[in-house]
Structures are given as C-alpha cells and as structure tokens.
C-alpha atoms as a PDB file:
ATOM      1  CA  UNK A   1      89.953 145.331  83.631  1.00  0.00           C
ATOM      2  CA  UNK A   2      86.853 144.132  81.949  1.00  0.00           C
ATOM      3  CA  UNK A   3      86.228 140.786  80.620  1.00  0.00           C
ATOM      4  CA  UNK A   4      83.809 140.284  78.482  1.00  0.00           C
ATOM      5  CA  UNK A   5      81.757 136.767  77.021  1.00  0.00           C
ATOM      6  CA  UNK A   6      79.520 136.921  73.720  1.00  0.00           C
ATOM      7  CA  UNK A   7      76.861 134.720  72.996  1.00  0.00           C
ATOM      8  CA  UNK A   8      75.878 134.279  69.047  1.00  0.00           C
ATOM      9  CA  UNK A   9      74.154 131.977  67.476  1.00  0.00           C
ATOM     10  CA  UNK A  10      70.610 131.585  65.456  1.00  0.00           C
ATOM     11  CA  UNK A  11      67.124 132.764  66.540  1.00  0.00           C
ATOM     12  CA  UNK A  12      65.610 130.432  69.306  1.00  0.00           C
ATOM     13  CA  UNK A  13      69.130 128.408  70.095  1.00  0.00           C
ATOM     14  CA  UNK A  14      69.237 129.750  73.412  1.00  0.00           C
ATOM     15  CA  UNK A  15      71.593 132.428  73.394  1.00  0.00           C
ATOM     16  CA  UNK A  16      69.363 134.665  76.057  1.00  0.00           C
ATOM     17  CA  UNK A  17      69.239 131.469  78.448  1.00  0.00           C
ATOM     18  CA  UNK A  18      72.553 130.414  78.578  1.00  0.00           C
ATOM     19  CA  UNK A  19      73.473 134.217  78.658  1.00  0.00           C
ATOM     20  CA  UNK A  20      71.470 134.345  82.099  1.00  0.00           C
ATOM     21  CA  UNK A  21      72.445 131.304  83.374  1.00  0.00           C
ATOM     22  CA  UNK A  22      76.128 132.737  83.034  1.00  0.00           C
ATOM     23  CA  UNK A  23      74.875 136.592  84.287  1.00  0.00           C
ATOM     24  CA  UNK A  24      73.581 134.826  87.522  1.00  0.00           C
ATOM     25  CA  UNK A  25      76.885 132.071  87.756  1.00  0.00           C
ATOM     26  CA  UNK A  26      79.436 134.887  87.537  1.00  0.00           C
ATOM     27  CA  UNK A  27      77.792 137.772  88.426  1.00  0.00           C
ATOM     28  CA  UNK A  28      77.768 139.908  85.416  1.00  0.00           C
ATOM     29  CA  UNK A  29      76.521 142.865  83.838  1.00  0.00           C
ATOM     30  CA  UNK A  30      74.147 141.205  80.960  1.00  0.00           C
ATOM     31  CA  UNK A  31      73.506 143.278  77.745  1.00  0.00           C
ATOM     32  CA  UNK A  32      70.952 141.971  74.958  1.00  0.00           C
ATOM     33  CA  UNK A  33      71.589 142.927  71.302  1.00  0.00           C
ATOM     34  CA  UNK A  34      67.591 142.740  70.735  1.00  0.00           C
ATOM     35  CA  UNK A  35      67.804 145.748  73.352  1.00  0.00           C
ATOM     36  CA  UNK A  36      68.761 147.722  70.893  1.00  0.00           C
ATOM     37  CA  UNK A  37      67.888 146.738  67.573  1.00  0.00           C
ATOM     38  CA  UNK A  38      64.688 146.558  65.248  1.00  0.00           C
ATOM     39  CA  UNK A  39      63.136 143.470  64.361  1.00  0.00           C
ATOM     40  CA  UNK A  40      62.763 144.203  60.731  1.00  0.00           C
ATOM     41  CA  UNK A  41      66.509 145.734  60.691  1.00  0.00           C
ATOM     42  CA  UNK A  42      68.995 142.946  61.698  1.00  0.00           C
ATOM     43  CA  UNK A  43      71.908 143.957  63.292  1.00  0.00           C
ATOM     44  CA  UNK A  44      71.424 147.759  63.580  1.00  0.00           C
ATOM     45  CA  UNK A  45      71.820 147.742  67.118  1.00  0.00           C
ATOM     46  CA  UNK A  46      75.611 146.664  67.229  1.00  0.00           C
ATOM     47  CA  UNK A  47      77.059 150.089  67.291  1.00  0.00           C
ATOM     48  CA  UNK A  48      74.725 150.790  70.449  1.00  0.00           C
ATOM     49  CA  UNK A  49      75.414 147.556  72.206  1.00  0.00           C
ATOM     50  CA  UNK A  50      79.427 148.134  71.574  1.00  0.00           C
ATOM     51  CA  UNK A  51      79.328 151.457  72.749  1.00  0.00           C
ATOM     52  CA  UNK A  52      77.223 150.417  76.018  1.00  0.00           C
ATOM     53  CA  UNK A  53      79.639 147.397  76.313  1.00  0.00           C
ATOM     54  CA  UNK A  54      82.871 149.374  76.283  1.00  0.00           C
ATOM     55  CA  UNK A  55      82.118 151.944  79.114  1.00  0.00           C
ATOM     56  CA  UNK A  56      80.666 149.072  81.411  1.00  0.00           C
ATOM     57  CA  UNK A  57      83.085 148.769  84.501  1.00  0.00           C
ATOM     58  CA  UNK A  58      81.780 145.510  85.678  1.00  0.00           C
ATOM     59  CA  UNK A  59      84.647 143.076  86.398  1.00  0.00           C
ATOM     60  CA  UNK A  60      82.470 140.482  83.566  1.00  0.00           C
ATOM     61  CA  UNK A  61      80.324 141.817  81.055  1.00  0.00           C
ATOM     62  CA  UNK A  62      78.360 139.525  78.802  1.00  0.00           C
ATOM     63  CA  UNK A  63      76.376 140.223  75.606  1.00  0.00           C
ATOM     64  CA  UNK A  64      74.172 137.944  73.395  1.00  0.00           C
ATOM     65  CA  UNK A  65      72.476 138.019  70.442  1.00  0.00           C
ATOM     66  CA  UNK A  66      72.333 137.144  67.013  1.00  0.00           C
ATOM     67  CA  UNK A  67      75.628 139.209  65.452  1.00  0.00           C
ATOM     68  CA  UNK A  68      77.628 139.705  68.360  1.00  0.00           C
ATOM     69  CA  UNK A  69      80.739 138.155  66.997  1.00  0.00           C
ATOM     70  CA  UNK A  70      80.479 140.718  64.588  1.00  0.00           C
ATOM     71  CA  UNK A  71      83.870 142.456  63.420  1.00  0.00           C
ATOM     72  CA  UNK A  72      82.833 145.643  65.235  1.00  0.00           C
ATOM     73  CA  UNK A  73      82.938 144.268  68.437  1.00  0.00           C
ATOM     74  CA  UNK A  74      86.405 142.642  67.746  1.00  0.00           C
ATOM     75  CA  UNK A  75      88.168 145.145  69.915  1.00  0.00           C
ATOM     76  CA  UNK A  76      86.901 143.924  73.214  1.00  0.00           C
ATOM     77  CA  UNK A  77      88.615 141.026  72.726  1.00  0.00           C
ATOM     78  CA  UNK A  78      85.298 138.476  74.427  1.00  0.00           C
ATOM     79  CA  UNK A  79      85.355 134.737  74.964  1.00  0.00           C
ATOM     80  CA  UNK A  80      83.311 133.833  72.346  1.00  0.00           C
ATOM     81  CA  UNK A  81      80.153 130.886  72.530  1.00  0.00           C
ATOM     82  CA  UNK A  82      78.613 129.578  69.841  1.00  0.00           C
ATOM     83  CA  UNK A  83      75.118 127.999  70.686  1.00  0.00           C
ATOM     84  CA  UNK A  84      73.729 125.941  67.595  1.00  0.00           C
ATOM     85  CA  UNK A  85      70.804 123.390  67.722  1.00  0.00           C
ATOM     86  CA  UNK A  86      68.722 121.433  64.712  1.00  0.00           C
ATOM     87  CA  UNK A  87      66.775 123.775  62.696  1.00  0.00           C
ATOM     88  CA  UNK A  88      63.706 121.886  63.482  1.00  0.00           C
ATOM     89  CA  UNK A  89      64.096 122.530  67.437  1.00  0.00           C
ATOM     90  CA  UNK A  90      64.998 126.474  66.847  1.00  0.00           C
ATOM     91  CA  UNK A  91      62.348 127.277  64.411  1.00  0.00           C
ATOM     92  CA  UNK A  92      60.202 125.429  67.191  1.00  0.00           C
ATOM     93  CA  UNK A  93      61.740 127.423  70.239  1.00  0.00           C
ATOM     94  CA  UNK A  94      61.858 130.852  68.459  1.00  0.00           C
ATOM     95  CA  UNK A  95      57.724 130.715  66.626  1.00  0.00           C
ATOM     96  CA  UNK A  96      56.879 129.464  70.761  1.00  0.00           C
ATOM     97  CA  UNK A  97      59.034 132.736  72.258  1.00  0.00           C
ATOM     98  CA  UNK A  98      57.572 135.116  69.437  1.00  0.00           C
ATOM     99  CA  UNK A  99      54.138 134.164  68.552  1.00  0.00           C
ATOM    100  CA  UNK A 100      52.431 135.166  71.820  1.00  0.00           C
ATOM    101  CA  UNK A 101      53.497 138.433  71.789  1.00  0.00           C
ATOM    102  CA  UNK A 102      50.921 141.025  72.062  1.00  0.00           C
ATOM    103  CA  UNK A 103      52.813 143.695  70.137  1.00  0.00           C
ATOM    104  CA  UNK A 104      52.738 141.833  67.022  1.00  0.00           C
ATOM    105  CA  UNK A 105      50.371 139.754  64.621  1.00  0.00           C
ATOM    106  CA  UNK A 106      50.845 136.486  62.824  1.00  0.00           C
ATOM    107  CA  UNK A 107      51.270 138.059  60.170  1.00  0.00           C
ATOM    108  CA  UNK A 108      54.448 141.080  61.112  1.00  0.00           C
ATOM    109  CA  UNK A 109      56.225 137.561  62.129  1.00  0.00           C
ATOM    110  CA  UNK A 110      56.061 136.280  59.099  1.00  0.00           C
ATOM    111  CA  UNK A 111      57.274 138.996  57.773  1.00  0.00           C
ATOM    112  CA  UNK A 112      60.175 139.263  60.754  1.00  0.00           C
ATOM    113  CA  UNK A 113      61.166 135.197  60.477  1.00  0.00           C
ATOM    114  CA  UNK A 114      61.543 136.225  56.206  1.00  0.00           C
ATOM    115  CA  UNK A 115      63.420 139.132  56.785  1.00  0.00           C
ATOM    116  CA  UNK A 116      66.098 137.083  59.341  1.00  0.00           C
ATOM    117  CA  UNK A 117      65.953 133.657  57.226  1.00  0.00           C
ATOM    118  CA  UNK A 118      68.003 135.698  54.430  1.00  0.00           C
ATOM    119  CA  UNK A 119      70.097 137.332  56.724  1.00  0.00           C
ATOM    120  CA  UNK A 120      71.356 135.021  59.122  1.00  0.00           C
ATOM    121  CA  UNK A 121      72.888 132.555  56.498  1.00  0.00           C
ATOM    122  CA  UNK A 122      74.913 135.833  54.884  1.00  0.00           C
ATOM    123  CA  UNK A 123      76.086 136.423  58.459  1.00  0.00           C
ATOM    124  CA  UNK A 124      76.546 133.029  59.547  1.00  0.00           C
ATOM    125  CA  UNK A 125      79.628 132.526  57.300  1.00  0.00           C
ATOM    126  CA  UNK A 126      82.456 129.799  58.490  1.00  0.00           C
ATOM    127  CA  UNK A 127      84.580 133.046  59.155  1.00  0.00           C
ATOM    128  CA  UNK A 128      82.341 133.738  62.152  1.00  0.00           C
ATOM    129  CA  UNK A 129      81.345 130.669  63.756  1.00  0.00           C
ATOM    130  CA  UNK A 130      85.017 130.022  63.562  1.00  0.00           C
ATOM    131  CA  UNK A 131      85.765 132.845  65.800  1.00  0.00           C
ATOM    132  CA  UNK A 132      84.041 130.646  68.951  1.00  0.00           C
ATOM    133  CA  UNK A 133      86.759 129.822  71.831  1.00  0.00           C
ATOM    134  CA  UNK A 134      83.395 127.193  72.891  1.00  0.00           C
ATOM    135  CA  UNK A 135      80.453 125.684  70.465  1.00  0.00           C
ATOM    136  CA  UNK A 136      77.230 124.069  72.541  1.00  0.00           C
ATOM    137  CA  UNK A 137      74.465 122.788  71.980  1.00  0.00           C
ATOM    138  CA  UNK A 138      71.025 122.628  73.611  1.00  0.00           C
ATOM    139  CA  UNK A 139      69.157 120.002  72.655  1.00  0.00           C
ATOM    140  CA  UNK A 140      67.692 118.771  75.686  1.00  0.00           C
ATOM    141  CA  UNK A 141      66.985 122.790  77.025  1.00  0.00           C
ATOM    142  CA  UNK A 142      70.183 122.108  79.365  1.00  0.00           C
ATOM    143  CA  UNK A 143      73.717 124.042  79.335  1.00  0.00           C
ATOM    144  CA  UNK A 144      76.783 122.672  81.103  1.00  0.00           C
ATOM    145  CA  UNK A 145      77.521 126.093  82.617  1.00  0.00           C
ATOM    146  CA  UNK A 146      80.226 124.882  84.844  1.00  0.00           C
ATOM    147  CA  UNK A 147      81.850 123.761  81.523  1.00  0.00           C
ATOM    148  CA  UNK A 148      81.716 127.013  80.173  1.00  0.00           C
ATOM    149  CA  UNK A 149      83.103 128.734  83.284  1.00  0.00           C
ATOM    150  CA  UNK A 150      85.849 126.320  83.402  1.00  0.00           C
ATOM    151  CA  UNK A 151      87.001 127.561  79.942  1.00  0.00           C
ATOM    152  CA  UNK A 152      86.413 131.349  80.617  1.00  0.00           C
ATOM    153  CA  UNK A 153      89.657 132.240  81.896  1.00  0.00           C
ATOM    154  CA  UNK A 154      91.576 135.544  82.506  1.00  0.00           C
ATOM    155  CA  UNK A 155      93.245 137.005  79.190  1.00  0.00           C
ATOM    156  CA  UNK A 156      90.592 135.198  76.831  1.00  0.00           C
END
C-alpha cells in the first residue's frame, strides 16, 4: 500500500528542498505541483497531480507544492508538512529562484508574485495549515530530516 507525504507551504519556504531531501532519505517517487500547473493560474494543476499521485505504486510517494493540502487530495490520506519561514526570507528565496529565469522577464514576475500574493492568503486559511501532522521551519536553509522521518510512520 502506498504512503504518501505532502509538502505545502508559501512560495520560496522550501517545500521543493525538503521534498528532495526526503525523495533521496526514503527513496520515493517525488511529484511537483508546479509540474503541472500555470504560473498565472494557481492551483490548476491539483486534479493532474492527484490523479498522477493515486496510480503511483511506489511503496512512498511524496508531493509538494503550494496547495497540496488541498481538500481534493484528502483521500490519500498523506502525512502532512507544513514549511513556513519570515516573509522577509521567502520573498528573498523565491525573487533569487525566479528572477534568473530565461523564460520570463522582470516584468511577467511581477505580474506572477501579484497574481499569488492574493491567492495564497485565501488559501492559506487556519483550516489548512491546521491539517499539518509536522510544521518546520527553515531559517538557517537546514531541515531536520531525520526528525521528519521519525514522525512519518505507517497508517499516517
């Protein structure tokens, strides 16, 4: 039977790090929401990802992203980690990550980091970081994996 981890939290907190570090640690199939979706569309690509999700056959599966503790992916019943950090240190990590993309300008991230700054507080709701089994933080750039392993246990 599948087990699977999810990984939410906002833009630049490290969700896609710590959703490696775990891949590599335990071995598992990793899926990214940002796969899937469109920049300018937040959250369209959770149907996709749940679909891929729930025919993988990997013994773990994880999946990350901003929205993956959505309601629609309820069902597979994940061990759920919040990653949250200061504002001032995501908006820091996530302009670093985006910026030197070729495929966009200045100015279409502007227009991205808009688009997401109104929709992550209307997702971001108590309700849903409430659903975490684990919150971290990352700070310092460093995840206790072990710590998280520890807590991932069978039936979760």
């Amino acid at each position: 039977m599948t087990r699977y981890i999810a990984i939410d939290g906002k833009g630049g907190s490290g969700k896609t790090y710590l959703a490696c570090l775990l891949a590599e640690k335990l071995q598992a199939r990793l899926f990214h929401l940002d796969d899937y979706g469109d920049d300018y569309k937040p959250f369209i690509g959770i149907p996709i990802l749940r679909q891929l999700a729930g025919e993988a056959t990997e013994d773990i599966v994880i999946y990350e992203g901003v929205g993956v503790f959505d309601d629609r992916l309820d069902d597979l019943h994940p061990f759920r980690v919040f990653v949250q950090v200061p504002e001032d240190i995501r908006d820091q990590r996530a302009k670093g990550r985006d910026v030197p993309r070729d495929d966009r300008t200045i100015d279409d991230w502007k227009d991205i980091w808009e688009i997401w700054d109104k929709a992550e507080p209307e997702y971001f709701t108590d309700a849903i970081i409430q659903k975490a089994d684990m919150i971290v933080g990352t700070e310092d750039g460093n995840f206790d994996v072990d710590a998280i392993v520890a807590r991932f246990k069978p039936g979760n």
